[in-house]
C-alpha atoms as a PDB file:
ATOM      1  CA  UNK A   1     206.664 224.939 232.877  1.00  0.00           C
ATOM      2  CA  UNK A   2     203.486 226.899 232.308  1.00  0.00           C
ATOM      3  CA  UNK A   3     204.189 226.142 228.895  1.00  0.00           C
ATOM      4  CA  UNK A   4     204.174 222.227 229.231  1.00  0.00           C
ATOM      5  CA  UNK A   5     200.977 222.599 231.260  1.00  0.00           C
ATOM      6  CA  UNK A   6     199.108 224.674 228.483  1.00  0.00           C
ATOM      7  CA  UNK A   7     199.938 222.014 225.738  1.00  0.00           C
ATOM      8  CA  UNK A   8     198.913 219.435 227.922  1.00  0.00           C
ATOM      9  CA  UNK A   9     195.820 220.726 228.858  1.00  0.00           C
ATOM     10  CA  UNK A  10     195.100 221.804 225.120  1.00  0.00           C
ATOM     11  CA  UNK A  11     195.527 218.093 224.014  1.00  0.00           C
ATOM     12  CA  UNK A  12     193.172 217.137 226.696  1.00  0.00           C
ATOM     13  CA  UNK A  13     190.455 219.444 225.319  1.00  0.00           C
ATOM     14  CA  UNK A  14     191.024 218.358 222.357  1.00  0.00           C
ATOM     15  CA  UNK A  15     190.857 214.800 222.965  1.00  0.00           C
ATOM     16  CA  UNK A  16     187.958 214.719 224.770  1.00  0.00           C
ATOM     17  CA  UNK A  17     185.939 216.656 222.671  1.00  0.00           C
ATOM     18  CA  UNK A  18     186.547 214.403 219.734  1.00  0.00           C
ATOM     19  CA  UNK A  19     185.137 211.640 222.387  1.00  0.00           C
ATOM     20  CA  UNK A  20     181.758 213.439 222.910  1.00  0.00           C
ATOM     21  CA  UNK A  21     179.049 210.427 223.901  1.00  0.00           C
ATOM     22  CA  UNK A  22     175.811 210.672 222.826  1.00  0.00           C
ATOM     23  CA  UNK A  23     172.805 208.554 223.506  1.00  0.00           C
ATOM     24  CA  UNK A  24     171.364 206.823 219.894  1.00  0.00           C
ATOM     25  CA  UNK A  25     169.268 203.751 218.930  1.00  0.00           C
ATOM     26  CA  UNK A  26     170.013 200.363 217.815  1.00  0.00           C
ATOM     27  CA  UNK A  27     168.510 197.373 216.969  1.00  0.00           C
ATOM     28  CA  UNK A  28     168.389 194.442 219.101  1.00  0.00           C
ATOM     29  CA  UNK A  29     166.910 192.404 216.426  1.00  0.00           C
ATOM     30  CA  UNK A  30     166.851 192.167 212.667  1.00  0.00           C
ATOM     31  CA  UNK A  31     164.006 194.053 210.732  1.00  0.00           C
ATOM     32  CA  UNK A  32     162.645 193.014 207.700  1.00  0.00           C
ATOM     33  CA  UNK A  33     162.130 195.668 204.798  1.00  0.00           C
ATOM     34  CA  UNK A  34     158.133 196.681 204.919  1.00  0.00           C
ATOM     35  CA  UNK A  35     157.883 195.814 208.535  1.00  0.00           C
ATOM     36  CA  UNK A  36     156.925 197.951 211.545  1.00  0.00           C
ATOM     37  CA  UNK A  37     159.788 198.811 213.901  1.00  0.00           C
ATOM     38  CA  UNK A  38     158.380 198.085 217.234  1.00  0.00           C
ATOM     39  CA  UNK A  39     159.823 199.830 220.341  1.00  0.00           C
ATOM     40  CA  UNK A  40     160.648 196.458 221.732  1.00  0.00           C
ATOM     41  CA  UNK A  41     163.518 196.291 218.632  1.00  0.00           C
ATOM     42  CA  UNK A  42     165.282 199.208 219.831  1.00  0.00           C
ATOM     43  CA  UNK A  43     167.835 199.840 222.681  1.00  0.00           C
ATOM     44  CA  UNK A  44     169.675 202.473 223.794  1.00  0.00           C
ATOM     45  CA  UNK A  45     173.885 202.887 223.091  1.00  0.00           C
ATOM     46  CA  UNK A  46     176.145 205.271 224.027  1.00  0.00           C
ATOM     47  CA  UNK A  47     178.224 206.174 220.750  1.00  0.00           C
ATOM     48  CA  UNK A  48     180.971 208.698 219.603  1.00  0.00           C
ATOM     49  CA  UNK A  49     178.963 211.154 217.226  1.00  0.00           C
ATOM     50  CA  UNK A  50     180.107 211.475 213.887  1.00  0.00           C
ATOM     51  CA  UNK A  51     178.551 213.968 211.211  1.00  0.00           C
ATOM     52  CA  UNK A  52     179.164 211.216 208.863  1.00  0.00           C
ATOM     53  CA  UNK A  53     176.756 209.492 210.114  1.00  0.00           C
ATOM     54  CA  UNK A  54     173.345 210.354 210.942  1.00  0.00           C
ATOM     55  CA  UNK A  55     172.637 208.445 214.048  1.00  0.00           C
ATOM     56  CA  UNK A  56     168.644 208.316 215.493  1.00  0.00           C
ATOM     57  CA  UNK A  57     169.149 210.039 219.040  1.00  0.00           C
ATOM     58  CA  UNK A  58     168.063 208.128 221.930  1.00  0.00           C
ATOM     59  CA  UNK A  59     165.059 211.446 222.226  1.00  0.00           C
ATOM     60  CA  UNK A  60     164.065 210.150 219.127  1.00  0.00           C
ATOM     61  CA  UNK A  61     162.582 206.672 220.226  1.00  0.00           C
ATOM     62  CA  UNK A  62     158.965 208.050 220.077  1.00  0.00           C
ATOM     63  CA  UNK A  63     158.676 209.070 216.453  1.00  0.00           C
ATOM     64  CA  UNK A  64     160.611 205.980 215.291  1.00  0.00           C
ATOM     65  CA  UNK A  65     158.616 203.380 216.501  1.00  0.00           C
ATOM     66  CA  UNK A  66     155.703 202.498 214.306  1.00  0.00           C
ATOM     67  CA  UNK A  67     157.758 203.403 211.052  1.00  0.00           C
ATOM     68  CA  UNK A  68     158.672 201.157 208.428  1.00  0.00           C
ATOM     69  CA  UNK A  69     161.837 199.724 207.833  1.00  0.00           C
ATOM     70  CA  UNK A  70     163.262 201.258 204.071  1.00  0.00           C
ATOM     71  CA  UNK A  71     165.858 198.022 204.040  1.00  0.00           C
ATOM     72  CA  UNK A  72     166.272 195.309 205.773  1.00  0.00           C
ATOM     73  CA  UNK A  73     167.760 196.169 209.036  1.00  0.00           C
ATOM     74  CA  UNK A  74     170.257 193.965 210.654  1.00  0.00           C
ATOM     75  CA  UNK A  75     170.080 193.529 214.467  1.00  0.00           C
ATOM     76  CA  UNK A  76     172.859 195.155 216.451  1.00  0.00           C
ATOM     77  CA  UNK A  77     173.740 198.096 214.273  1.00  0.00           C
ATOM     78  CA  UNK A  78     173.075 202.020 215.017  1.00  0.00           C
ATOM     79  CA  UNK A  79     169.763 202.771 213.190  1.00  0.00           C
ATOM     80  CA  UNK A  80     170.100 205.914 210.937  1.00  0.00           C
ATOM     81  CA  UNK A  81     167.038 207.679 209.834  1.00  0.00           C
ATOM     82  CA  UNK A  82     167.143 206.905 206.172  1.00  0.00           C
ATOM     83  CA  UNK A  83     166.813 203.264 207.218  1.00  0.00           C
ATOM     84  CA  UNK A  84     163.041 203.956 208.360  1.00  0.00           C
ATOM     85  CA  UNK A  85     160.028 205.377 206.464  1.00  0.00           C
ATOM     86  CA  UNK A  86     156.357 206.732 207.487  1.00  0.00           C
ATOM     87  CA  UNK A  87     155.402 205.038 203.748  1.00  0.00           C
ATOM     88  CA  UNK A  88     153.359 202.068 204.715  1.00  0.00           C
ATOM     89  CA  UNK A  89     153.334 199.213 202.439  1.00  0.00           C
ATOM     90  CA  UNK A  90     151.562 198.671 200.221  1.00  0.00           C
ATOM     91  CA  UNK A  91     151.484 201.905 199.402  1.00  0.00           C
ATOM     92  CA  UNK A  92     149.619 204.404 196.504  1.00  0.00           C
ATOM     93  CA  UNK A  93     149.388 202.310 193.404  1.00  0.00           C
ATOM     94  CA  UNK A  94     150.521 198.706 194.821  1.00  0.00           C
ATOM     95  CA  UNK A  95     149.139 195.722 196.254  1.00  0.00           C
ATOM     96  CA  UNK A  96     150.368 192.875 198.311  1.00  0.00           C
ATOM     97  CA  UNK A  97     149.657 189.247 196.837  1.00  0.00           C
ATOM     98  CA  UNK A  98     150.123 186.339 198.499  1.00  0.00           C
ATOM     99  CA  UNK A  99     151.677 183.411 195.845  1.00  0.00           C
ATOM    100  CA  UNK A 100     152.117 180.080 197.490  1.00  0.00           C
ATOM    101  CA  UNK A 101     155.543 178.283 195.321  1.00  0.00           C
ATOM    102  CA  UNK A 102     155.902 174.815 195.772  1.00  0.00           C
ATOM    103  CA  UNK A 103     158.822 172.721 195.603  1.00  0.00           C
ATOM    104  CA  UNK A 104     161.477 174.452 192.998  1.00  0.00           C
ATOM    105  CA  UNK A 105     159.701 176.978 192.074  1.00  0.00           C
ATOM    106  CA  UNK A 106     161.843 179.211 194.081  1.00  0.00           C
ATOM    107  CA  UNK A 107     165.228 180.022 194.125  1.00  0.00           C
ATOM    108  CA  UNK A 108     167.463 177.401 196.767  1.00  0.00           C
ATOM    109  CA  UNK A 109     168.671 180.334 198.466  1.00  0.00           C
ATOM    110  CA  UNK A 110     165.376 181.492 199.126  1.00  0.00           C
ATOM    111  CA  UNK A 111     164.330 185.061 199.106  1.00  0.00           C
ATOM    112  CA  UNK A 112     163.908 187.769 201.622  1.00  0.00           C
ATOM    113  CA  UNK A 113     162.091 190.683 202.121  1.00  0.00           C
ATOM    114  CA  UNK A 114     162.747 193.161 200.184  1.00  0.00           C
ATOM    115  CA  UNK A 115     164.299 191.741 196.975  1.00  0.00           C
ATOM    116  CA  UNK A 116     163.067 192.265 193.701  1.00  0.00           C
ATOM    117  CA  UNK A 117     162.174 189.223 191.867  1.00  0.00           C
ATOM    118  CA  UNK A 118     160.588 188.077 188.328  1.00  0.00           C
ATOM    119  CA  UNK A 119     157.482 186.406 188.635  1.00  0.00           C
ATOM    120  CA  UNK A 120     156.274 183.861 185.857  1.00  0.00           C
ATOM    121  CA  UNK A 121     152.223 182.646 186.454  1.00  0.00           C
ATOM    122  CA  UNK A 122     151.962 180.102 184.003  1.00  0.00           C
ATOM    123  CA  UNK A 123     147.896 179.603 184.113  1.00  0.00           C
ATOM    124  CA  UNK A 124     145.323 179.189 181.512  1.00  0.00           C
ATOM    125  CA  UNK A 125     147.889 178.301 178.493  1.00  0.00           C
ATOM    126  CA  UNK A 126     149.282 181.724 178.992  1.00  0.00           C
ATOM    127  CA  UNK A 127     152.471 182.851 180.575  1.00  0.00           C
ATOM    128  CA  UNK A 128     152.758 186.268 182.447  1.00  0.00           C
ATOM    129  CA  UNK A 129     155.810 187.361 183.998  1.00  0.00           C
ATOM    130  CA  UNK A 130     155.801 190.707 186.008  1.00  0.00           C
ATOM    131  CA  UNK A 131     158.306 192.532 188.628  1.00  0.00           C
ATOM    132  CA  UNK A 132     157.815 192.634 192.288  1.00  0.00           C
ATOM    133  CA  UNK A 133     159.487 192.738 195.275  1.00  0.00           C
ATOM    134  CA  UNK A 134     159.508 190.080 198.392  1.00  0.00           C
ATOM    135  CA  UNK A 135     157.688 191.555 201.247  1.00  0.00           C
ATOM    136  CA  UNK A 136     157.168 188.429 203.801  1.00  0.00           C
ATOM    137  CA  UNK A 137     158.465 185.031 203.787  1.00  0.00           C
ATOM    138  CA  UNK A 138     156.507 182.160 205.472  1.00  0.00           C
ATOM    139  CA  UNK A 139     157.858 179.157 206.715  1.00  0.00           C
ATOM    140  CA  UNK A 140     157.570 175.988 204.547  1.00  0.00           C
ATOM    141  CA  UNK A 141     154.525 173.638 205.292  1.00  0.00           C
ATOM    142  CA  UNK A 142     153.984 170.208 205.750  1.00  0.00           C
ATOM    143  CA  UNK A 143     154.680 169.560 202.148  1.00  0.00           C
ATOM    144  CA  UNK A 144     157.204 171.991 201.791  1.00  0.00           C
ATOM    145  CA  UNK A 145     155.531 174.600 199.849  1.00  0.00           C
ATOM    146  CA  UNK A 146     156.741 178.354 201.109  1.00  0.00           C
ATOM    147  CA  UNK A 147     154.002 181.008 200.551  1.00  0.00           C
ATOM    148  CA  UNK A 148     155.706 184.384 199.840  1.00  0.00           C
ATOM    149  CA  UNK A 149     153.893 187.841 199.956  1.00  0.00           C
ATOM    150  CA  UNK A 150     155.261 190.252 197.019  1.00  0.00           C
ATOM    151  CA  UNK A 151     154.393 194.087 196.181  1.00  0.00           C
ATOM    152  CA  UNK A 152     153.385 194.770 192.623  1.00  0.00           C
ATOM    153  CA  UNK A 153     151.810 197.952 191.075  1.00  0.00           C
ATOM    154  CA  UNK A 154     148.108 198.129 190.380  1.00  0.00           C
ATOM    155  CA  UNK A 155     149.023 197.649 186.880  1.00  0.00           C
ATOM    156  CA  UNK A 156     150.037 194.234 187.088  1.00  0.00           C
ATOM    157  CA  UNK A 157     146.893 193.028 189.881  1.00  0.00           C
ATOM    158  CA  UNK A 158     145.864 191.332 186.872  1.00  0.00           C
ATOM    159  CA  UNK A 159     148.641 189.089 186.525  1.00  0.00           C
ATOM    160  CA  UNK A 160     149.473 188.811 190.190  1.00  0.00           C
ATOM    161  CA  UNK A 161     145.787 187.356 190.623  1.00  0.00           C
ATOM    162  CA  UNK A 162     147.099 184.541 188.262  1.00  0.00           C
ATOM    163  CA  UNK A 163     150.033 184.096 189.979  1.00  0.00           C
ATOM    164  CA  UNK A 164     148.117 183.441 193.200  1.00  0.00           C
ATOM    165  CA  UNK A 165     145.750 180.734 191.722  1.00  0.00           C
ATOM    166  CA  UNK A 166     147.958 178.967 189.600  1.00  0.00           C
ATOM    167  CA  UNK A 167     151.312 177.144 189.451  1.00  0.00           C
ATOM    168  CA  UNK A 168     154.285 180.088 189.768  1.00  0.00           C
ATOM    169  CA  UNK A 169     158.376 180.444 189.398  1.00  0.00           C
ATOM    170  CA  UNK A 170     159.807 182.901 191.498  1.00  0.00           C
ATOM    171  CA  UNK A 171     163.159 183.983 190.030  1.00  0.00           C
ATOM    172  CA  UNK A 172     165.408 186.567 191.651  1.00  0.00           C
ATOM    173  CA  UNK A 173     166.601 189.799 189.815  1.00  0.00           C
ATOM    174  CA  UNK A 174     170.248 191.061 190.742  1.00  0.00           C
ATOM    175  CA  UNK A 175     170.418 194.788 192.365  1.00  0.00           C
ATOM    176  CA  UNK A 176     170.348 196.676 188.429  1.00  0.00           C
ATOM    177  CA  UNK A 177     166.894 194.902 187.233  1.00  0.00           C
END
């Protein structure tokens, strides 16, 4: 009998160990890449901890908020800490541009922040196309022209500069370009 009871309390132990709650932080709402994480985006969950996973504890909150989202962060999920960065954007060497695309001169499915894209200024008889990556998304306006902030390096202001003043194609570049 004293045998039965052992085992059964053993299990218990073990059961309930493997069960351990801890307190960690998730995301009530979606995060853009680039963009602050503001305290009122997190919430506190209770969650099984896993050494798989590198879960933000709940102690945490203070040195989270303020940070910059690496990826963009889907609302409801367990944040992890290499999903936030203290590298602001723009950062050393880059610049944010603001391009305003009319009409199909974007892709129909749109772009979001944080994918890279090919951009084509086609101003003053000359063509430039240069790399950058989607920052911020406005809505459309009135005539249904979407202005979209991208990141380039300082090398390619030059070019970006066109791109803002003059007519633009925004293309989007799959995850290996």
């Amino acid at each position: 009998m004293l045998l039965v009871a052992g085992a059964g309390y053993g299990n218990y132990a073990l059961i309930s160990g493997q069960d351990e709650r801890i307190q960690v932080l998730v995301l009530v709402r979606d995060v853009p890449w680039g963009q602050p994480v503001r305290d009122a985006d997190l919430a506190v969950a209770n969650a099984v901890a896993d050494p798989q996973v590198e879960m933000i504890t709940a102690v945490s909150r203070e040195s989270v908020v303020g940070k910059v989202a690496a990826t963009n962060l889907s609302g409801g999920s367990f944040l992890q800490a290499r999903d936030v960065t203290a590298r602001s954007i723009p950062g050393r060497g880059e610049q944010v541009f603001g391009l305003l695309c009319k009409p199909g001169s974007l892709p129909a499915q749109g772009v979001r922040p944080g994918d890279p894209v090919a951009v084509a200024a086609a101003g003053s008889g000359q063509t430039a196309v240069f790399r950058a990556r989607i920052v911020d998304v406005a809505p459309p306006d009135a005539s249904g022209s979407v202005t979209v902030d991208v990141l380039v390096p300082v090398d390619r202001a030059a070019d970006a500069t066109a791109a803002a003043v003059g007519p633009v194609i925004v293309s989007l570049l799959g995850p290996e370009n």
